[in-house]
Every structure is written in C-alpha cells, then in structure tokens.
N, C-alpha and C. Protein backbone atom coordinates (compact mmCIF):
# COMPACT_ATOMS: atom_id res chain seq x y z
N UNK A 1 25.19 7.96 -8.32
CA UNK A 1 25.37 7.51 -6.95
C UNK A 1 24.12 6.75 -6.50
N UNK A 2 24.04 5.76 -5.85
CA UNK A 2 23.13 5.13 -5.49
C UNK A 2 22.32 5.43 -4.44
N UNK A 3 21.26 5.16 -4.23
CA UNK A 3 20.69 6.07 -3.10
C UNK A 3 19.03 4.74 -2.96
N UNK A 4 19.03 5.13 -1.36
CA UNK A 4 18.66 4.13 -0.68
C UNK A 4 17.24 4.58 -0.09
N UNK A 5 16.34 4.26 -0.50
CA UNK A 5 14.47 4.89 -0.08
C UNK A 5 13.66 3.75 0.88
N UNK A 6 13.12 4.42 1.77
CA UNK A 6 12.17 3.24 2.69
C UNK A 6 10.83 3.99 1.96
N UNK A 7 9.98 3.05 2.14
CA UNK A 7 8.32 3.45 1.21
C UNK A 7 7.54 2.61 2.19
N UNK A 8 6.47 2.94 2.85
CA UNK A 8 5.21 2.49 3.73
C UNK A 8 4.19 2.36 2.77
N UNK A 9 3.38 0.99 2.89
CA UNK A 9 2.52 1.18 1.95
C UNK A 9 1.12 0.46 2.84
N UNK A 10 0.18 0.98 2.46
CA UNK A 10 -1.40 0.77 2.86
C UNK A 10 -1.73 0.21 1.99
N UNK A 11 -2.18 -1.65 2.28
CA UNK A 11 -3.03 -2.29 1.48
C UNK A 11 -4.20 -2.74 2.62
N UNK A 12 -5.14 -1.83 2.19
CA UNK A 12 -6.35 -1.71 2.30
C UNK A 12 -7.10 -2.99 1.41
N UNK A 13 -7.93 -3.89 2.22
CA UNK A 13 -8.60 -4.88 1.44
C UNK A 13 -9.90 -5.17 2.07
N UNK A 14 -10.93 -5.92 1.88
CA UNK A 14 -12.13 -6.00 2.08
C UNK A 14 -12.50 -7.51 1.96
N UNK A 15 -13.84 -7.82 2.55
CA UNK A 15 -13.97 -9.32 2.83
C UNK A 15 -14.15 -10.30 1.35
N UNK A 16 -14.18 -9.27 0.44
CA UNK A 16 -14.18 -9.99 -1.16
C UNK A 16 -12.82 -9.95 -1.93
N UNK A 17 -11.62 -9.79 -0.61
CA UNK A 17 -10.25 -10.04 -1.50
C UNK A 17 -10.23 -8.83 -2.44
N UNK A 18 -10.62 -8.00 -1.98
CA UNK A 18 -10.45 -6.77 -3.67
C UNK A 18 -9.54 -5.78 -2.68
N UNK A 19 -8.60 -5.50 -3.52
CA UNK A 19 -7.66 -4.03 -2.48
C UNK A 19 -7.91 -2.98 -3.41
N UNK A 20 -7.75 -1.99 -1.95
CA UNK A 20 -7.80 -0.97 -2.19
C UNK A 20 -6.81 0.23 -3.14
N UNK A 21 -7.19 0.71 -4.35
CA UNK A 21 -6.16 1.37 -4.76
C UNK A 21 -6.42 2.89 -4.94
N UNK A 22 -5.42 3.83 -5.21
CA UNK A 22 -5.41 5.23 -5.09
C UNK A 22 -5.67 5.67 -6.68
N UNK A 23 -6.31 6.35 -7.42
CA UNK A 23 -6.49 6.74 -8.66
C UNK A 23 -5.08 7.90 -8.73
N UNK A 24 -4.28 8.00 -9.86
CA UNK A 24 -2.97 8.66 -10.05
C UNK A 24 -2.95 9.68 -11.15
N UNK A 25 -3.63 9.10 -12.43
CA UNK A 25 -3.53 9.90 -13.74
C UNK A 25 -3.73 11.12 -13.34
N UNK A 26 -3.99 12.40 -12.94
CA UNK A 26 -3.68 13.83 -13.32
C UNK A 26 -2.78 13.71 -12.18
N UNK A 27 -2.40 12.98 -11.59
CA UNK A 27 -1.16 13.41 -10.54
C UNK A 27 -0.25 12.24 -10.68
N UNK A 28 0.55 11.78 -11.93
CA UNK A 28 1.39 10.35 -12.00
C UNK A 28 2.22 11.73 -12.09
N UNK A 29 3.48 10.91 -11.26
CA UNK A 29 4.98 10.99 -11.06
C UNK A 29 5.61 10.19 -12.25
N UNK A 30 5.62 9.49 -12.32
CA UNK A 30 6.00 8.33 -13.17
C UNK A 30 5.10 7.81 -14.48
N UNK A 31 4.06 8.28 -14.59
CA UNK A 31 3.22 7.95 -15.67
C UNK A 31 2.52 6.68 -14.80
N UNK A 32 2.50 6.21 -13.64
CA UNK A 32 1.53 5.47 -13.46
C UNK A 32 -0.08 5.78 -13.24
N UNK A 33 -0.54 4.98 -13.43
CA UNK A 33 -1.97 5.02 -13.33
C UNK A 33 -2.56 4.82 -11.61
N UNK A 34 -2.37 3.59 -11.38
CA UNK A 34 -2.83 3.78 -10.21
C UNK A 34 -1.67 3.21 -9.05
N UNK A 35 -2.00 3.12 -7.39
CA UNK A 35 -0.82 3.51 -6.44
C UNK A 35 -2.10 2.81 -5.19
N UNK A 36 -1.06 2.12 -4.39
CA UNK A 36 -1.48 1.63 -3.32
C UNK A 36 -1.19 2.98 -2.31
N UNK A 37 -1.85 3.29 -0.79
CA UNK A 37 -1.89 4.30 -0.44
C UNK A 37 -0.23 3.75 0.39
N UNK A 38 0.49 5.52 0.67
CA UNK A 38 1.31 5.55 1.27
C UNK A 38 2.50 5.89 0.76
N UNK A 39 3.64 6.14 1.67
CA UNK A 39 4.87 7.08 0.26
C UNK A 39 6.19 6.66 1.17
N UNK A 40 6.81 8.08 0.99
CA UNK A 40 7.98 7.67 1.93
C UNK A 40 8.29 7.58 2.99
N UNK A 41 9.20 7.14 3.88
CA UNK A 41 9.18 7.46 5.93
C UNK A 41 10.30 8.51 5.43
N UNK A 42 10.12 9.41 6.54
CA UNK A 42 10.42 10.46 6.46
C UNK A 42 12.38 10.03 7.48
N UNK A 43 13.15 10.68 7.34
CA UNK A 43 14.60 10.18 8.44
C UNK A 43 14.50 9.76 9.70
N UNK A 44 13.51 10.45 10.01
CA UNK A 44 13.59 10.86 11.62
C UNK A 44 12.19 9.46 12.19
N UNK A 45 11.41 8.77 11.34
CA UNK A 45 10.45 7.83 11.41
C UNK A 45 10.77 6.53 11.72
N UNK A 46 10.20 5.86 12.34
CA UNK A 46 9.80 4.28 12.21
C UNK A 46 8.78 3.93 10.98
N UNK A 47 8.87 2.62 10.71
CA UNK A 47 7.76 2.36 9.53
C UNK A 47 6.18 2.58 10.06
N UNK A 48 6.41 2.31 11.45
CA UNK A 48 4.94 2.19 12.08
C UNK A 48 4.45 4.00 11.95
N UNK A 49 5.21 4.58 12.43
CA UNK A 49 4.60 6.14 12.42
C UNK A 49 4.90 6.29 11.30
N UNK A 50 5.09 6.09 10.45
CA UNK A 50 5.20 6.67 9.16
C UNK A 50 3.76 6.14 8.14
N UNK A 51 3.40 4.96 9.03
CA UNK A 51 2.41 4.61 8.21
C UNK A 51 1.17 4.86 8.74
N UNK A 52 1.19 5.18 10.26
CA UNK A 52 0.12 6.17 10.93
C UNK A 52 0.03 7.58 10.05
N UNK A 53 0.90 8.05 9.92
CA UNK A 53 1.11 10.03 9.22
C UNK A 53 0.35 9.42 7.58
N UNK A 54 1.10 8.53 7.10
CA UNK A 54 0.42 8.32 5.61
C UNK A 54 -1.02 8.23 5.62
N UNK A 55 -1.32 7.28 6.29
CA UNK A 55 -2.84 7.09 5.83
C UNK A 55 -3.71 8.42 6.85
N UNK A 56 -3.79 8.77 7.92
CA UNK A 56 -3.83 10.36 8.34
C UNK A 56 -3.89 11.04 6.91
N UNK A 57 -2.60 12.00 6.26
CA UNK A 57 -2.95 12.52 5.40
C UNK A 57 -3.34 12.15 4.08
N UNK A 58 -3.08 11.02 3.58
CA UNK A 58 -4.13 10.63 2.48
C UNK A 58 -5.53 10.24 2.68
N UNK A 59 -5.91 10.00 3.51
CA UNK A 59 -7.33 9.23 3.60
C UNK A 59 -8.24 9.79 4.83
N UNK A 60 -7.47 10.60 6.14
CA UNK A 60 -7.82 10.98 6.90
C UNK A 60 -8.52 9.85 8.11
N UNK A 61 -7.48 8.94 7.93
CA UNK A 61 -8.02 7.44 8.73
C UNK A 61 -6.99 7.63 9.95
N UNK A 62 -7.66 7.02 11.30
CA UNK A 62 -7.08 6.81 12.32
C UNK A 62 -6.47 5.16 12.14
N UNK A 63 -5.54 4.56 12.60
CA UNK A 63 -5.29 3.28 12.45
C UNK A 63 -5.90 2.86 13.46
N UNK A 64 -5.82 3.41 14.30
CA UNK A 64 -5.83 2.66 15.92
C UNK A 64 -7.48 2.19 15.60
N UNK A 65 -8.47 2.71 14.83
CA UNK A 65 -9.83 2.56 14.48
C UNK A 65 -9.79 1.04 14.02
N UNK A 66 -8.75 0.73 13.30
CA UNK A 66 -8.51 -0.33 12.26
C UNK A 66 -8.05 -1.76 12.74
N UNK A 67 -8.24 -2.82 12.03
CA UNK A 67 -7.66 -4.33 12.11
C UNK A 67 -6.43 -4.32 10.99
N UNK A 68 -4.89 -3.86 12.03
CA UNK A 68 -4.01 -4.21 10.44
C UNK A 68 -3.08 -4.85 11.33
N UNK A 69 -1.91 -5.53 10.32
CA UNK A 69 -0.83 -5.62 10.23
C UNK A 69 0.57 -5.70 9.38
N UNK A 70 1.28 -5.39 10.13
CA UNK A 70 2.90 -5.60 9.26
C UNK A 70 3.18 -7.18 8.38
N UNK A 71 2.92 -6.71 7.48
CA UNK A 71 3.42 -8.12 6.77
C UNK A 71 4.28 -8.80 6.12
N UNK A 72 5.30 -7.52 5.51
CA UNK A 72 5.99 -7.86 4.72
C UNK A 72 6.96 -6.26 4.08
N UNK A 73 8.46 -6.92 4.18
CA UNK A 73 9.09 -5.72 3.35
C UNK A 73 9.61 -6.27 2.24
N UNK A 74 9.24 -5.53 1.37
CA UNK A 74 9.36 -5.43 -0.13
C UNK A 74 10.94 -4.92 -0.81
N UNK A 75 11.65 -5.78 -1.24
CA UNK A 75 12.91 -5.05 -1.68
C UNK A 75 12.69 -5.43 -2.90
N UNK A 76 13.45 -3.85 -3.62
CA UNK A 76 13.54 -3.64 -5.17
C UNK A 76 14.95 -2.80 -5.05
N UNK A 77 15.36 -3.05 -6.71
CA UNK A 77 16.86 -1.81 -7.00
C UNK A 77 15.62 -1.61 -8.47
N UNK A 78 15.92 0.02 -8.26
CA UNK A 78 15.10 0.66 -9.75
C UNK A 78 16.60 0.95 -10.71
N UNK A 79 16.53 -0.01 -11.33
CA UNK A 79 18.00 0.05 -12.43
C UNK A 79 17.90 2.06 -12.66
N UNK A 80 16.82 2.20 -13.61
CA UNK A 80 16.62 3.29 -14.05
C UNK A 80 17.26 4.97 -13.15
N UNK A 81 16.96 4.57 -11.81
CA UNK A 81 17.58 5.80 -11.09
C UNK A 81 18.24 5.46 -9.74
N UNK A 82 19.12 4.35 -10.14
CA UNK A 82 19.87 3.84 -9.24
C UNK A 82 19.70 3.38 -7.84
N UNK A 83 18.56 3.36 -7.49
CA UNK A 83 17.92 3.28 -6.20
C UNK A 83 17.43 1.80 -5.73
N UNK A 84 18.00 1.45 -4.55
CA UNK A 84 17.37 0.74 -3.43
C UNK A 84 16.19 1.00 -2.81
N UNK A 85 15.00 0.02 -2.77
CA UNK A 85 13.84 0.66 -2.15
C UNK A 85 13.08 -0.59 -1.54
N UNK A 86 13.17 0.04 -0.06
CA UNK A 86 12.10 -1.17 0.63
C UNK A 86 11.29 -1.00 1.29
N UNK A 87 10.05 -1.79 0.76
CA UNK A 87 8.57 -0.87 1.11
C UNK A 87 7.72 -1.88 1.63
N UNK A 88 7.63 -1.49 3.00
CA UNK A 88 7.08 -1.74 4.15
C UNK A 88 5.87 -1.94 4.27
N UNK A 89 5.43 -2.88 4.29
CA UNK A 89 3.98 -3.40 3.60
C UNK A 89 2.86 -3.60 4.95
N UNK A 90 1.79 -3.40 5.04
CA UNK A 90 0.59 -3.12 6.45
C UNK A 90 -0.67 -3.40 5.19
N UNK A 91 -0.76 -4.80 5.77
CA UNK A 91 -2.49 -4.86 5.48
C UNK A 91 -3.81 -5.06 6.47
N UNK A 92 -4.30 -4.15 5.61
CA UNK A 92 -5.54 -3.24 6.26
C UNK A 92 -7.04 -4.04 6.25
N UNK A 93 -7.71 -5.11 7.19
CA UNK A 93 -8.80 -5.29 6.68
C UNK A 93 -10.17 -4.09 6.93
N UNK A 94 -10.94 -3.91 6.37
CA UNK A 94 -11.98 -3.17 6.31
C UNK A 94 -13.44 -3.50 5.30
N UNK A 95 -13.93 -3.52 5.60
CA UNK A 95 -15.26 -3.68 5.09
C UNK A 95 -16.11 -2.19 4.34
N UNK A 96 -15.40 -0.99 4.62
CA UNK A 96 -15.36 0.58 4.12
C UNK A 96 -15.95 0.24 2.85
N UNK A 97 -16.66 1.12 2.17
CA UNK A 97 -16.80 0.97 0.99
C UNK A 97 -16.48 2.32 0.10
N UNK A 98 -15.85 1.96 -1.05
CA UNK A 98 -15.07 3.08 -1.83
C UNK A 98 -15.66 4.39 -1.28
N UNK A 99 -17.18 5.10 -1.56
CA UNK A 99 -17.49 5.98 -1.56
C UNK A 99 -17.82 6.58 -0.01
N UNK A 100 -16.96 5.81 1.26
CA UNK A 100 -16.80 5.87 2.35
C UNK A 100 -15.56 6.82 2.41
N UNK A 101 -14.81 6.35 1.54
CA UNK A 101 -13.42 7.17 1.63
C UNK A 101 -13.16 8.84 1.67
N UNK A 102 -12.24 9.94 2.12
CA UNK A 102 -12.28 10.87 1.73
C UNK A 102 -10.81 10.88 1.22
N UNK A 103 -10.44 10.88 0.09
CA UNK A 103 -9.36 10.93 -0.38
C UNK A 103 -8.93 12.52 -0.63
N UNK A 104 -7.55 12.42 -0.17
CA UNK A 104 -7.43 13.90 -0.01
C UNK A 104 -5.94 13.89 -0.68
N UNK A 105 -4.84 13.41 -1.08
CA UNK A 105 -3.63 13.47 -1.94
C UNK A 105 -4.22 13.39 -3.36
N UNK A 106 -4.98 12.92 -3.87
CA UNK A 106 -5.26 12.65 -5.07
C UNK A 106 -7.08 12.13 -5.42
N UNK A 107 -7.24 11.84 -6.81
CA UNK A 107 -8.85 12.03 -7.19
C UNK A 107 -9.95 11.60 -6.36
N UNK A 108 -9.74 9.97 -6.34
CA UNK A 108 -10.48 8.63 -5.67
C UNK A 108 -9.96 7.49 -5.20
N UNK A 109 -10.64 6.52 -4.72
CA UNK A 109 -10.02 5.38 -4.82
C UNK A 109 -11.15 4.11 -5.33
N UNK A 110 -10.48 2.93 -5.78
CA UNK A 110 -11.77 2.11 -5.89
C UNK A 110 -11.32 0.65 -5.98
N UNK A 111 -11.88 -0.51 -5.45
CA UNK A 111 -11.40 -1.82 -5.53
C UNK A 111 -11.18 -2.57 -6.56
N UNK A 112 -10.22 -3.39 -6.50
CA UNK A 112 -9.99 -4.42 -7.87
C UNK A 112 -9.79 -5.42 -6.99
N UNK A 113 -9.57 -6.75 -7.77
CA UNK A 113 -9.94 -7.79 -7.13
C UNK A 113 -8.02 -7.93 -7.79
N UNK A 114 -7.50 -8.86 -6.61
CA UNK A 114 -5.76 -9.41 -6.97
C UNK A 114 -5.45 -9.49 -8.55
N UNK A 115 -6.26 -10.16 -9.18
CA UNK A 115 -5.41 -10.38 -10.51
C UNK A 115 -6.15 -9.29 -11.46
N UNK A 116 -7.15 -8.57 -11.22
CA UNK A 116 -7.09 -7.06 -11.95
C UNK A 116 -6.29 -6.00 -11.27
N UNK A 117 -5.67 -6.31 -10.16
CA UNK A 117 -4.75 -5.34 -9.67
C UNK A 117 -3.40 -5.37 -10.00
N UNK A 118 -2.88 -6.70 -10.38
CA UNK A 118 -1.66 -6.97 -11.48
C UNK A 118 -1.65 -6.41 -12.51
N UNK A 119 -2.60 -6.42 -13.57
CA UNK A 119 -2.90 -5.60 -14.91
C UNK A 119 -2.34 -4.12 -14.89
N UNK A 120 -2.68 -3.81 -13.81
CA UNK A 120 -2.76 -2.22 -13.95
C UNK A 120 -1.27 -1.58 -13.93
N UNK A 121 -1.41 -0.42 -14.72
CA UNK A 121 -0.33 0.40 -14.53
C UNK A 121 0.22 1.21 -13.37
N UNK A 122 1.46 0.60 -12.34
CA UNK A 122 1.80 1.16 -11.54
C UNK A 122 3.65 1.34 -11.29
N UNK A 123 3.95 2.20 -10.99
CA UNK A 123 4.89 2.96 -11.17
C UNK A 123 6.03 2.35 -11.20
N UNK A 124 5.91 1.02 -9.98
CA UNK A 124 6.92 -0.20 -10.30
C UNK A 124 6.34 -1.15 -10.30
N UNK A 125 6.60 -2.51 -10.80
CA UNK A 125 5.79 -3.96 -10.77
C UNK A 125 5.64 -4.37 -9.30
N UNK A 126 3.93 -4.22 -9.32
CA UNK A 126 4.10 -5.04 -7.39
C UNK A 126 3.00 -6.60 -8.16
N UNK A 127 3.46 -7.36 -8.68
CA UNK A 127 3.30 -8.36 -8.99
C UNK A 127 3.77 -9.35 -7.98
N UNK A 128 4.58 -9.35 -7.55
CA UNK A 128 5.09 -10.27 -6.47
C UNK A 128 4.34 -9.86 -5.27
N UNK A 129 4.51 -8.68 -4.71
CA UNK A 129 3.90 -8.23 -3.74
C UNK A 129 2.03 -8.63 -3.82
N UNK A 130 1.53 -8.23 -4.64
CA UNK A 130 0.19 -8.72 -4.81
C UNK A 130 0.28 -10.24 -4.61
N UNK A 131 1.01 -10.99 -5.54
CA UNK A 131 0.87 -12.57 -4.94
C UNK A 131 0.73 -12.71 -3.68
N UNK A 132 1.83 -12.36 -3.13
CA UNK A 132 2.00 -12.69 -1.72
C UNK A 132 0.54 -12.73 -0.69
N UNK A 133 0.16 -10.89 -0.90
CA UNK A 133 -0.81 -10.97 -0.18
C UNK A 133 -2.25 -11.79 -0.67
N UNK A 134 -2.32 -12.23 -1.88
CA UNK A 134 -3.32 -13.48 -2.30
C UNK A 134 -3.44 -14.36 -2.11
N UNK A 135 -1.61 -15.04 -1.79
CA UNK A 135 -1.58 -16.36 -1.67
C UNK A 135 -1.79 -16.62 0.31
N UNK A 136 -1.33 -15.45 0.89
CA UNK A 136 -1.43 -15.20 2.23
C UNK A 136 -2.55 -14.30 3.20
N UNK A 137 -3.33 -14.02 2.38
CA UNK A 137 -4.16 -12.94 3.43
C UNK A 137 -5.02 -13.74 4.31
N UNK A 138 -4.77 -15.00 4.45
CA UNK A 138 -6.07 -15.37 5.34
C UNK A 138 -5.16 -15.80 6.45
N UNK A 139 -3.72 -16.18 5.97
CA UNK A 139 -2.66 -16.58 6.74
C UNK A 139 -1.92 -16.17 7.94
N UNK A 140 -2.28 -14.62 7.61
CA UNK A 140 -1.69 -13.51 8.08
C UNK A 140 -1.99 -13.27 9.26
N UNK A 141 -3.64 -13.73 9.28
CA UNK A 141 -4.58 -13.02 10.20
C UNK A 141 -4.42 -14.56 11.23
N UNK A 142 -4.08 -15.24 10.96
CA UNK A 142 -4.26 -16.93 11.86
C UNK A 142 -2.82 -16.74 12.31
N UNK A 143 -2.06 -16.29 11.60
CA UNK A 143 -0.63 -16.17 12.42
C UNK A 143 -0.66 -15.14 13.75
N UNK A 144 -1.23 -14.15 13.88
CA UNK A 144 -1.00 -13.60 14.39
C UNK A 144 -2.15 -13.45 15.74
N UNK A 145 -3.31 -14.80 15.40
CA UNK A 145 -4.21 -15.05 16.44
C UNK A 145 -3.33 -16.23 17.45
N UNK A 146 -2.67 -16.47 17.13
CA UNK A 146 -1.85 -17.56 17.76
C UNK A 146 -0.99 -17.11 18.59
N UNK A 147 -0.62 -15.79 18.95
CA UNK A 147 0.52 -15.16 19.40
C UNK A 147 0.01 -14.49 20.51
C-alpha cells in the first residue's frame, strides 16, 4: 500500500557555502552515513512548527534567533517502500561554527562544501536538492529582500 510522508529539513549553511550536516553511522536507519538536520511533521503540524520542534530537539536552536527561509519542497516516490515523500526544505544562514553546536539526536555535525556534500552517503539522493540550493543561495536571500 502506498503511503504518503512530509519530512522538514534544516539546511544550515555558512558564509563559505559549506552546509551543515548531521553525522549518522552508529545511528543509520538506512545505512546512511550522513543526514541534513530534521525528520518528520508530525499529523497534527504545519511545516513551519515542525521545523521549529526539529531543530529545538536536535540542536537545541531557537529559530526566531536565526536568518532562514522556506525554499523549496522536495518530491520523491522511494520505489523500495512504496512511499511518497515531500520534504520541506528551510535554509538556515549562520556563521556558527561546528564546535558551536550541541547536537543532541546523534554524534556531531560538521561542514562540507556543495559538491563534497553530493559524494556522501545519504539515505536518499539529495543531489538535486543540493544543486538547487548552490545554484540559488544567494538568490533566495535577494528574493525575499524585495518583498
């Protein structure tokens, strides 16, 4: 039976284009390695509170502290377990530096720059999704000074 998932995701990035990623190996679901922060909205959620509660309990970050925005939803079908999934994308600028973080779901976190963040092993291909925000992150922020 097919079954239908919303996913909030925290891309956390910094003034050298490097995003932020979540370290996974002793805690992969999937055998991935590493994970942008953020998971599922819960029924009863909007994407926006759902992505306030995520980064809260993974990282222990207030947003309202923060410069973000909504940028983009991500649709995928995972052949493998029949699922629809669209994941609600918020990028985060910050200047934080890794060992600023308190990561609290899992080990660490630490920056890669866009096209070492393609390489890596993650649970589904966000290859497209990474373009996007490479080919757009400066875009993002001028669109939304205009408004």
């Amino acid at each position: 039976m097919t079954t239908t998932r919303r996913v909030v995701i925290a891309a956390f990035y910094n003034s050298n284009n490097e995003l932020l990623l979540q370290e996974r190996w002793e805690y992969s679901k999937h055998w991935e390695e590493w994970a942008f922060f953020g998971w599922w909205i819960e029924v009863w959620e909007t994407y926006e509170e759902a992505f306030f509660r995520e980064v809260k309990e993974e990282l222990d970050l207030d947003m309202n502290d923060f410069d973000y925005k909504y940028v983009w939803v991500y649709y995928s079908f995972n052949i493998d377990m029949d699922r629809h999934v669209y994941r609600y994308i918020y990028a985060i600028k910050t200047d934080l530096l890794e060992c600023e973080y308190t990561v609290f779901e899992w080990v660490w976190c630490k920056y890669f720059t866009f096209e070492e963040s393609k390489k890596l092993n993650f649970t589904s291909d966000p290859t497209k999704f990474i373009d996007f925000l490479s080919e757009n992150i400066n875009n993002i922020w001028k669109k939304y000074e205009k408004i």
